[in-house]
Protein backbone atom coordinates (compact mmCIF):
# COMPACT_ATOMS: atom_id res chain seq x y z
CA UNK A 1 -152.81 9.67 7.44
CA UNK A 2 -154.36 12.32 5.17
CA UNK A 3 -152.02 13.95 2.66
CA UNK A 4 -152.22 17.28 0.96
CA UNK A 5 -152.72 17.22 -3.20
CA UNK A 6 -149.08 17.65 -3.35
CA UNK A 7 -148.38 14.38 -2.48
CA UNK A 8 -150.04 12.73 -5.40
CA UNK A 9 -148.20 9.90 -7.72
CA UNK A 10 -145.59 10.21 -4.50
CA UNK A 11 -145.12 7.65 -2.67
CA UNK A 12 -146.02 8.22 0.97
CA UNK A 13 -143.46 7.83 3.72
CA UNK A 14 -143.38 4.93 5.71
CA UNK A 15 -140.93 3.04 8.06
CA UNK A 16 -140.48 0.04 6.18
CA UNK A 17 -139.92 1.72 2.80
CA UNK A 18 -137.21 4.41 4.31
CA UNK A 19 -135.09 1.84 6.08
CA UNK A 20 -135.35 -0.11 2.44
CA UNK A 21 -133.39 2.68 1.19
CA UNK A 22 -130.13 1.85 3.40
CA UNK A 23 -129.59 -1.63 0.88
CA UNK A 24 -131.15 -0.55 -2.51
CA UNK A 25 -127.86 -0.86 -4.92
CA UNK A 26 -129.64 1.11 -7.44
CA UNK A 27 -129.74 4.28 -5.17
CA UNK A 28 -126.05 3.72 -3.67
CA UNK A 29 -124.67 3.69 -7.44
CA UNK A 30 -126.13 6.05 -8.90
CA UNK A 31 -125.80 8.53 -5.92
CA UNK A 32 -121.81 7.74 -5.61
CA UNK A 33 -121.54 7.71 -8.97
CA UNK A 34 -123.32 11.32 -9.22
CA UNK A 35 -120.50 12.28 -6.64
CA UNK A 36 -117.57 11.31 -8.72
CA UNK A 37 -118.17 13.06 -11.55
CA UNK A 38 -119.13 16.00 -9.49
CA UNK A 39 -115.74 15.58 -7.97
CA UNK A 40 -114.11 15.83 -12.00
CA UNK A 41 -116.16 18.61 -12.86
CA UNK A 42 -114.62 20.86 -10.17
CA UNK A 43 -111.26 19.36 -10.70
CA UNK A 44 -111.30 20.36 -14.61
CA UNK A 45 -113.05 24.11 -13.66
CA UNK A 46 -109.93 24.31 -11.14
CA UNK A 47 -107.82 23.66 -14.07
CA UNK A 48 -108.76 26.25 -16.02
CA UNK A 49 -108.89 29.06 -13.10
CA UNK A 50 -106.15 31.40 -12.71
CA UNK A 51 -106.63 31.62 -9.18
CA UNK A 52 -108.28 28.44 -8.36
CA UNK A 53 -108.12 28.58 -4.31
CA UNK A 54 -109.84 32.38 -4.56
CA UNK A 55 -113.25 30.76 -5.92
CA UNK A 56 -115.33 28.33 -4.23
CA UNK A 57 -116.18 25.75 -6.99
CA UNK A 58 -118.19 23.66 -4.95
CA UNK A 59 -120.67 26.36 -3.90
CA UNK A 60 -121.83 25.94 -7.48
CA UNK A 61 -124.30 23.65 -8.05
CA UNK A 62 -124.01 20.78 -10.83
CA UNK A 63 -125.60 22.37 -13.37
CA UNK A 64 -123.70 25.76 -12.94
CA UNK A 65 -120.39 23.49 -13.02
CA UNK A 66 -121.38 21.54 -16.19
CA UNK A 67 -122.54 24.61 -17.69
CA UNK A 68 -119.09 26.95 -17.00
CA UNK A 69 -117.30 23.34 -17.84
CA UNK A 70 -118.64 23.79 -21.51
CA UNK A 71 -118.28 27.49 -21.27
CA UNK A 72 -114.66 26.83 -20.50
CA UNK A 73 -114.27 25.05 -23.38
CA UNK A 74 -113.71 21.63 -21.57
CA UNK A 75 -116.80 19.62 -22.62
CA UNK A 76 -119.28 20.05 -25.68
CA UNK A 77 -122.83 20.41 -26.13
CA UNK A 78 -123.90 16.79 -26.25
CA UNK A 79 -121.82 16.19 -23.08
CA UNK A 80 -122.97 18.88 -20.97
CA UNK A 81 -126.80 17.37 -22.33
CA UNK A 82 -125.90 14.15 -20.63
CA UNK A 83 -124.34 15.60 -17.61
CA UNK A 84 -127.74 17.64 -16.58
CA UNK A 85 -129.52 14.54 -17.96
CA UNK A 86 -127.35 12.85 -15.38
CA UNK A 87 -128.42 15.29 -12.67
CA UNK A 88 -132.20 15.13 -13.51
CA UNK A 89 -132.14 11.59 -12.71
CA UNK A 90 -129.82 11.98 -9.83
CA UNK A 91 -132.41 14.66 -8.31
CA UNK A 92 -135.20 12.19 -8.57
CA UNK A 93 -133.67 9.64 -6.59
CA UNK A 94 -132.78 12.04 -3.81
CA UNK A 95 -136.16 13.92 -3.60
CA UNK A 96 -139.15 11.60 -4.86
CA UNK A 97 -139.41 8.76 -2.13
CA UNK A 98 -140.26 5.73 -4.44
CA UNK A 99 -138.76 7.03 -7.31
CA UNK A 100 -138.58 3.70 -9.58
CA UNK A 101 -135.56 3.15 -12.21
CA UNK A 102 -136.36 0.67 -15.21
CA UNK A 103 -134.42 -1.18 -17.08
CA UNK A 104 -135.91 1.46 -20.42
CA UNK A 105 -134.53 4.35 -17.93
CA UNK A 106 -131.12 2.34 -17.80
CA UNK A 107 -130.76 1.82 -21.36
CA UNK A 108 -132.33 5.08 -22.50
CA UNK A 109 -129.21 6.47 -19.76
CA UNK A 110 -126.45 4.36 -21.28
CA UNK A 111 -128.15 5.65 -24.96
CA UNK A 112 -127.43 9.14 -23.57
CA UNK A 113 -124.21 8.64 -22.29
CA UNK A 114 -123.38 7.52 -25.69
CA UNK A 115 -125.16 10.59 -27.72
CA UNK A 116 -122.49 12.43 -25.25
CA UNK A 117 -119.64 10.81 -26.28
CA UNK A 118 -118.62 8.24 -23.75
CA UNK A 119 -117.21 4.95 -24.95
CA UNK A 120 -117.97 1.53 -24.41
CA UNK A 121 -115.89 -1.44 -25.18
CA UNK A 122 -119.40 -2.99 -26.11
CA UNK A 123 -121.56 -1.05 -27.63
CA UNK A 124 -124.48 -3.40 -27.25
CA UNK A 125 -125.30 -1.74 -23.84
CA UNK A 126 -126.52 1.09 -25.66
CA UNK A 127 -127.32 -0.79 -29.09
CA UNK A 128 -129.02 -3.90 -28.18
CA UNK A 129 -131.65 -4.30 -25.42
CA UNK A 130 -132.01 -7.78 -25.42
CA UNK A 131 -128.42 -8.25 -24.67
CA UNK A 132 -127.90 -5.28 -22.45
CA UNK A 133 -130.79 -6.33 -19.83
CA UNK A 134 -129.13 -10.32 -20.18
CA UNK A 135 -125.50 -8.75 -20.06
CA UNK A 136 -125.35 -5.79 -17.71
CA UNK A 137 -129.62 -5.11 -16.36
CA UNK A 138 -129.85 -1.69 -14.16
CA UNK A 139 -126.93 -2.33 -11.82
CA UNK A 140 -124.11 -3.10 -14.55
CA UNK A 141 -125.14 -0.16 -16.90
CA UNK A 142 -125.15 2.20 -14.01
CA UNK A 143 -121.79 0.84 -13.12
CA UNK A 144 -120.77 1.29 -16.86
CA UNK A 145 -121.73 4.24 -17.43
CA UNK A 146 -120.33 6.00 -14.56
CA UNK A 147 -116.94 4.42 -14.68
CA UNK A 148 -116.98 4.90 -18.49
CA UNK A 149 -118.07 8.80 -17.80
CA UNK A 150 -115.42 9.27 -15.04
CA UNK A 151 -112.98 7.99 -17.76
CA UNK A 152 -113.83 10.25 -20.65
CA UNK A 153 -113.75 13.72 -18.28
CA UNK A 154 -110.65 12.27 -16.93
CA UNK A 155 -108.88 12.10 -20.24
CA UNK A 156 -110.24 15.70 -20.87
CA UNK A 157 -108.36 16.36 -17.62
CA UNK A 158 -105.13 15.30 -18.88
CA UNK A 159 -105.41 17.13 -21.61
CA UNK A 160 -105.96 20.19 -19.57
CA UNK A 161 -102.77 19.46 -17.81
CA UNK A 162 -104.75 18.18 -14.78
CA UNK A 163 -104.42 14.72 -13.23
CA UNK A 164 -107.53 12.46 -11.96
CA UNK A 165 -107.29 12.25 -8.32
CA UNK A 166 -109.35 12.74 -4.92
CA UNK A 167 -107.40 14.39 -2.15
C-alpha cells in the first residue's frame, strides 16, 4: 500500500492493530476517564448559568468549557493547564492510530495533575518514579489521576452549590 507524506511517523492501518484497540486498557481509561470530567465541566458551567437549559453546554468543545470554567471563576490557571494538557493527550489517542503512552508520559501526567492542584494520598506517584512504575505503572496512575481529578472539580461543585451526579 503506498501512503501519502502525511502519513509519516503514523502508524499505518491494519486489521490486526484496529481490532487490538477493542482490549487496550490504556485507551479505555483514559478515554472514559476524558468523559467524566467532561461530564463535571458542564455540570459546574451549568451551575453558574442563569438560564442553564437556554445554552447548549455540550456544543462547546473541551477546551472552550475549561476555558469559560476558569473564566467563571470555578478553576485556576494551573488547573485549566492540566485540563487542556488532559485533552492534548486525550486527542492523541483518538486520532493518531499507534499513538504509544509511556510510563515518562504517565508520570510526567500524574506530575501535571499535581502542578494543577489535585491530591494524592501518596504523593510518590508524582514524586518518586521508582516507586510509582512498582506501585501504580500506566494503568494505576491513569486510574489515579482521573478519580483524584473527578474528586477535586467535584468538591469545587459543592462549593458552587452543585452536586456530583450523572443523570
Amino acid at each position: 500500500m503506498n501512503m501519502s507524506k502525511k502519513w509519516k511517523g503514523r502508524e499505518q492501518p491494519n486489521i490486526a492493530h484496529l481490532i487490538s484497540l477493542f482490549s487496550d486498557d490504556t485507551i479505555s481509561a483514559f478515554i472514559t476517564g476524558h468523559l467524566v470530567i467532561e461530564s463535571l465541566l458542564v455540570q459546574m458551567i451549568d451551575l453558574k448559568l442563569e438560564h442553564p437549559d437556554e445554552f447548549d453546554t455540550f456544543s462547546l468543545n473541551f477546551p472552550a468549557k475549561t476555558n469559560l470554567c476558569k473564566a467563571l471563576g470555578l478553576i485556576d490557571s494551573d488547573m485549566t493547564n492540566f485540563l487542556l494538557e488532559m485533552n492534548t493527550i486525550r486527542n492523541r489517542f483518538a486520532h493518531r492510530l499507534g499513538y504509544s503512552f509511556s510510563f515518562d508520559d504517565a508520570f510526567s501526567f500524574a506530575q501535571a495533575a499535581a502542578k494543577g492542584g489535585v491530591d494524592f494520598s501518596d504523593d510518590s506517584i508524582y514524586t518518586n518514579k521508582e516507586n510509582s512504575k512498582e506501585w501504580y505503572d500506566i494503568k494505576g496512575i491513569i486510574q489515579e489521576v482521573f478519580q483524584n481529578t473527578a474528586q477535586y472539580l467535584s468538591f469545587i461543585m459543592e462549593e458552587n452549590g452543585g452536586e456530583f451526579q450523572f443523570g
